[in-house]
N, C-alpha and C. Protein backbone atom coordinates (compact mmCIF):
# COMPACT_ATOMS: atom_id res chain seq x y z
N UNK A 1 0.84 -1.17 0.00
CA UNK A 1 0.00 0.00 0.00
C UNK A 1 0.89 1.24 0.00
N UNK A 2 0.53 1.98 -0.64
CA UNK A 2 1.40 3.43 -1.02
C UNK A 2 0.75 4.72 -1.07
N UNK A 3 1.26 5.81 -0.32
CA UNK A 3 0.34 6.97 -0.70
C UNK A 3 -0.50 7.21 -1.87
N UNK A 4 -0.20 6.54 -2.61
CA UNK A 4 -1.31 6.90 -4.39
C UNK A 4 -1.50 6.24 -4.13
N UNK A 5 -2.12 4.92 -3.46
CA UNK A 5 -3.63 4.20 -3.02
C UNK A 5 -4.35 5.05 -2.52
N UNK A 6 -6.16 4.66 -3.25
CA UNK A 6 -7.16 5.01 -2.75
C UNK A 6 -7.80 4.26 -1.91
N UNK A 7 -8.56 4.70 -1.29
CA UNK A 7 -9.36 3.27 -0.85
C UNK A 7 -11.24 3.31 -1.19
N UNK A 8 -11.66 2.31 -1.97
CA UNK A 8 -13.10 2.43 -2.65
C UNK A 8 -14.11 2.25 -1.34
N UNK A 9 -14.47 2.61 -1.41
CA UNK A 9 -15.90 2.29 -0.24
C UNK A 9 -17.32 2.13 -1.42
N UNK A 10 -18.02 1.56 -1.50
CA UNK A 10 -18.82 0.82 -1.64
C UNK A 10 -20.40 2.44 -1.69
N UNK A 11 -20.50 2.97 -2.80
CA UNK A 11 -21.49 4.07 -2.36
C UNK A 11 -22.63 3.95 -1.83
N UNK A 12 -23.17 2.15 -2.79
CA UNK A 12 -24.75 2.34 -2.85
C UNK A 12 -24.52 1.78 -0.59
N UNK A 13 -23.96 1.43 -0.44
CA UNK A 13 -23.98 1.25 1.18
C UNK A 13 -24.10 1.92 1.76
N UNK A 14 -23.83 3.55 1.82
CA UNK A 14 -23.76 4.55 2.27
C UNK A 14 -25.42 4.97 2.20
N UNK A 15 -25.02 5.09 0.58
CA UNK A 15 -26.42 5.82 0.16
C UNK A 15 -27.77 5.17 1.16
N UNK A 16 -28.18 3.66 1.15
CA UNK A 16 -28.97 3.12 1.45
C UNK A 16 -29.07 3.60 3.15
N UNK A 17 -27.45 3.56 4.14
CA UNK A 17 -27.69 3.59 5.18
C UNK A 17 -28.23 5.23 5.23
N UNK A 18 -27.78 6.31 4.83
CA UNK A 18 -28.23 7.78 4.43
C UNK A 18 -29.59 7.34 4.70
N UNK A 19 -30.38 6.97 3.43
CA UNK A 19 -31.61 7.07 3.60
C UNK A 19 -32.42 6.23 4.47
N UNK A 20 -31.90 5.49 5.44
CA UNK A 20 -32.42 4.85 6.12
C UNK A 20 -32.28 5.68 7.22
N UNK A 21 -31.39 6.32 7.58
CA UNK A 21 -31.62 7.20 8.78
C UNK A 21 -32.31 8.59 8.89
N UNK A 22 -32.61 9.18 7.06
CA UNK A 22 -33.41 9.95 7.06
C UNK A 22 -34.73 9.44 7.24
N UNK A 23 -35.10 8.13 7.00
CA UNK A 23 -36.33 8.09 7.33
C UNK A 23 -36.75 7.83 8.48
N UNK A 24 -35.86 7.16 8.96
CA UNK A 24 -36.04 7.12 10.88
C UNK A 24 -36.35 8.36 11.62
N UNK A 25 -35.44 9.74 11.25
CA UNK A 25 -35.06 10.56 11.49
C UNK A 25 -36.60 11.34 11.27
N UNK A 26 -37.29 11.65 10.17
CA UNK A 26 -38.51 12.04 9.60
C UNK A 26 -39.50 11.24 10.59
N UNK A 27 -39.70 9.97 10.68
CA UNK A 27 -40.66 9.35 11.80
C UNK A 27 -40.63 9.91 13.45
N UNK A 28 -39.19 9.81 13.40
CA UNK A 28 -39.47 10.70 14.96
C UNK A 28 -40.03 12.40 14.67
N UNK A 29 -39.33 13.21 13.69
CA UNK A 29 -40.13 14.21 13.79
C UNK A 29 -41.92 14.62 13.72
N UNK A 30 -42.37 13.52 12.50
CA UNK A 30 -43.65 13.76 12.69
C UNK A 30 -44.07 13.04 13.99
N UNK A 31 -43.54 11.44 14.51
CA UNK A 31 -44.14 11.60 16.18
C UNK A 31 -44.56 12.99 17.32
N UNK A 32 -42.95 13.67 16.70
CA UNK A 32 -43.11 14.32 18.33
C UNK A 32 -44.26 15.97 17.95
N UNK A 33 -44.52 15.83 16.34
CA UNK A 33 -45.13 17.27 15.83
C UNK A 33 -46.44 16.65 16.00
N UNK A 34 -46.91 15.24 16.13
CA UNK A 34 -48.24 14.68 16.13
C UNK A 34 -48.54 15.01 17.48
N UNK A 35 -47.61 14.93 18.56
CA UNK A 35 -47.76 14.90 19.79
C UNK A 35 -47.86 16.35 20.48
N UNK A 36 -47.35 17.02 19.50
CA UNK A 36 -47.26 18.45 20.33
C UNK A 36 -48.26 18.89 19.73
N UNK A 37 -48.96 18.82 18.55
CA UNK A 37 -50.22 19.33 18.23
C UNK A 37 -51.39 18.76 18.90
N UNK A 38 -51.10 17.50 19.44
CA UNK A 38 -52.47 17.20 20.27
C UNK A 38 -52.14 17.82 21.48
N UNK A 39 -51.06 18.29 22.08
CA UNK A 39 -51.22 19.18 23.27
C UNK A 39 -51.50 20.32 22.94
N UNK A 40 -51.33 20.87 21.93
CA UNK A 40 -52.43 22.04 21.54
C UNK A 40 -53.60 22.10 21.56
N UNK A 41 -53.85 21.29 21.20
CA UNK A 41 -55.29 20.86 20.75
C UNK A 41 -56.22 20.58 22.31
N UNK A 42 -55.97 19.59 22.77
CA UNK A 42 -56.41 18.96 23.99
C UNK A 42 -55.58 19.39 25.40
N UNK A 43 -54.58 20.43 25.49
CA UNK A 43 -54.17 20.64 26.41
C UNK A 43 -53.18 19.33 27.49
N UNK A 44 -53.51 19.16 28.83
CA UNK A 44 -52.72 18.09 29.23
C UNK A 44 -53.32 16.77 28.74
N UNK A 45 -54.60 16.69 28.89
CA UNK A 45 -54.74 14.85 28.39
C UNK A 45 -54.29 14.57 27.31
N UNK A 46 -53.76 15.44 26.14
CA UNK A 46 -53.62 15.30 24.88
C UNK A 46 -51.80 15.05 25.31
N UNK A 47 -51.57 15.60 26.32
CA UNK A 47 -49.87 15.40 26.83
C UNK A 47 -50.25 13.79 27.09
N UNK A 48 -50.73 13.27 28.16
CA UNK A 48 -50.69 11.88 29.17
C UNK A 48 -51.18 11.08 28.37
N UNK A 49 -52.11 11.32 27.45
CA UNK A 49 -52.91 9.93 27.02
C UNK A 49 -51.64 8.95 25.91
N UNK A 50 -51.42 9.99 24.94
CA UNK A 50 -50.86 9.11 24.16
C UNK A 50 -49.68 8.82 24.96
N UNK A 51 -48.79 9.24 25.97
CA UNK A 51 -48.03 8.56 26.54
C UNK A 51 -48.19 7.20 27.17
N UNK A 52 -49.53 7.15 28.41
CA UNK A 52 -49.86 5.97 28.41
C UNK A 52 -50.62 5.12 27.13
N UNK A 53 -50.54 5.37 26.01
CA UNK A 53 -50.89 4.73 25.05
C UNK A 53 -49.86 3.89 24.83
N UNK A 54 -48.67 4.71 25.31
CA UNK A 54 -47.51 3.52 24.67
C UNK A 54 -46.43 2.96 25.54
N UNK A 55 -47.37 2.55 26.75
CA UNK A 55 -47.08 1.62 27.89
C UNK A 55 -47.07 0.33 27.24
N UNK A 56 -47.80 0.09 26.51
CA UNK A 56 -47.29 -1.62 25.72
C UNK A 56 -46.42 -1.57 24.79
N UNK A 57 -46.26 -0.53 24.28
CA UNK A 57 -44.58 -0.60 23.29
C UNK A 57 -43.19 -0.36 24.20
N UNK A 58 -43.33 0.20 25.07
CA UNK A 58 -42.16 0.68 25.73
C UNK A 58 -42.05 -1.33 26.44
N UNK A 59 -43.32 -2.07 26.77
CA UNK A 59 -43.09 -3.25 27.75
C UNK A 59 -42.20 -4.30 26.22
N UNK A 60 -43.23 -4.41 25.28
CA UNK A 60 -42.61 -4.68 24.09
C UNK A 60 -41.11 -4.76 23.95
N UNK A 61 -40.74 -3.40 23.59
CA UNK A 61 -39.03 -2.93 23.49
C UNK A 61 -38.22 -3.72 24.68
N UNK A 62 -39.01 -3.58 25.79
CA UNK A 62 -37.74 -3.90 26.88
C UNK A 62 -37.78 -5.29 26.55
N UNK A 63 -39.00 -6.21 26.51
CA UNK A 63 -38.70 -7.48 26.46
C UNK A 63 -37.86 -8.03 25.20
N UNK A 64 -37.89 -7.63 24.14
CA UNK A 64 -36.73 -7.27 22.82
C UNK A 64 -35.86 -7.13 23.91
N UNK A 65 -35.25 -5.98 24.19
CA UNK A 65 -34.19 -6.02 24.46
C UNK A 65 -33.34 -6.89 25.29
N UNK A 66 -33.97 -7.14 26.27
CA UNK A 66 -33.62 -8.01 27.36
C UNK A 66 -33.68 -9.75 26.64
N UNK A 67 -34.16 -9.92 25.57
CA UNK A 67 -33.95 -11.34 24.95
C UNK A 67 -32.84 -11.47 24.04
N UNK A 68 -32.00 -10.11 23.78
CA UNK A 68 -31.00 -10.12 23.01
C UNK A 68 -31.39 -9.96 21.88
């Protein structure tokens, strides 16, 4: 290996992981703009409800996690 080596990296890998984290990235924003407009809307229950709405995803996740 010699200074005039390049080294290739692989684009479409990039590209794909790119857009995979823009779209992750876009899902959390409209979550938290869905969520703050129903606290507009509805004030605090519009805060608490959908939180305890997602007392079975948060139990979900942990058990994922905790199974490896």
């Amino acid at each position: 290996m010699t200074a005039t080596d390049t080294h290739t990296t692989s684009q479409t890998t990039t590209d794909a992981e790119t857009v995979t984290v823009r779209r992750i990235l876009l899902s959390v924003a409209v979550f938290v703009a869905g969520w703050a407009t129903s606290v507009a809307l509805w004030g605090i229950p519009g805060l608490y409800i959908p939180a305890l709405a997602l007392v079975p995803t948060a139990w979900v996740m942990l058990i994922l996690i905790s199974r490896g």
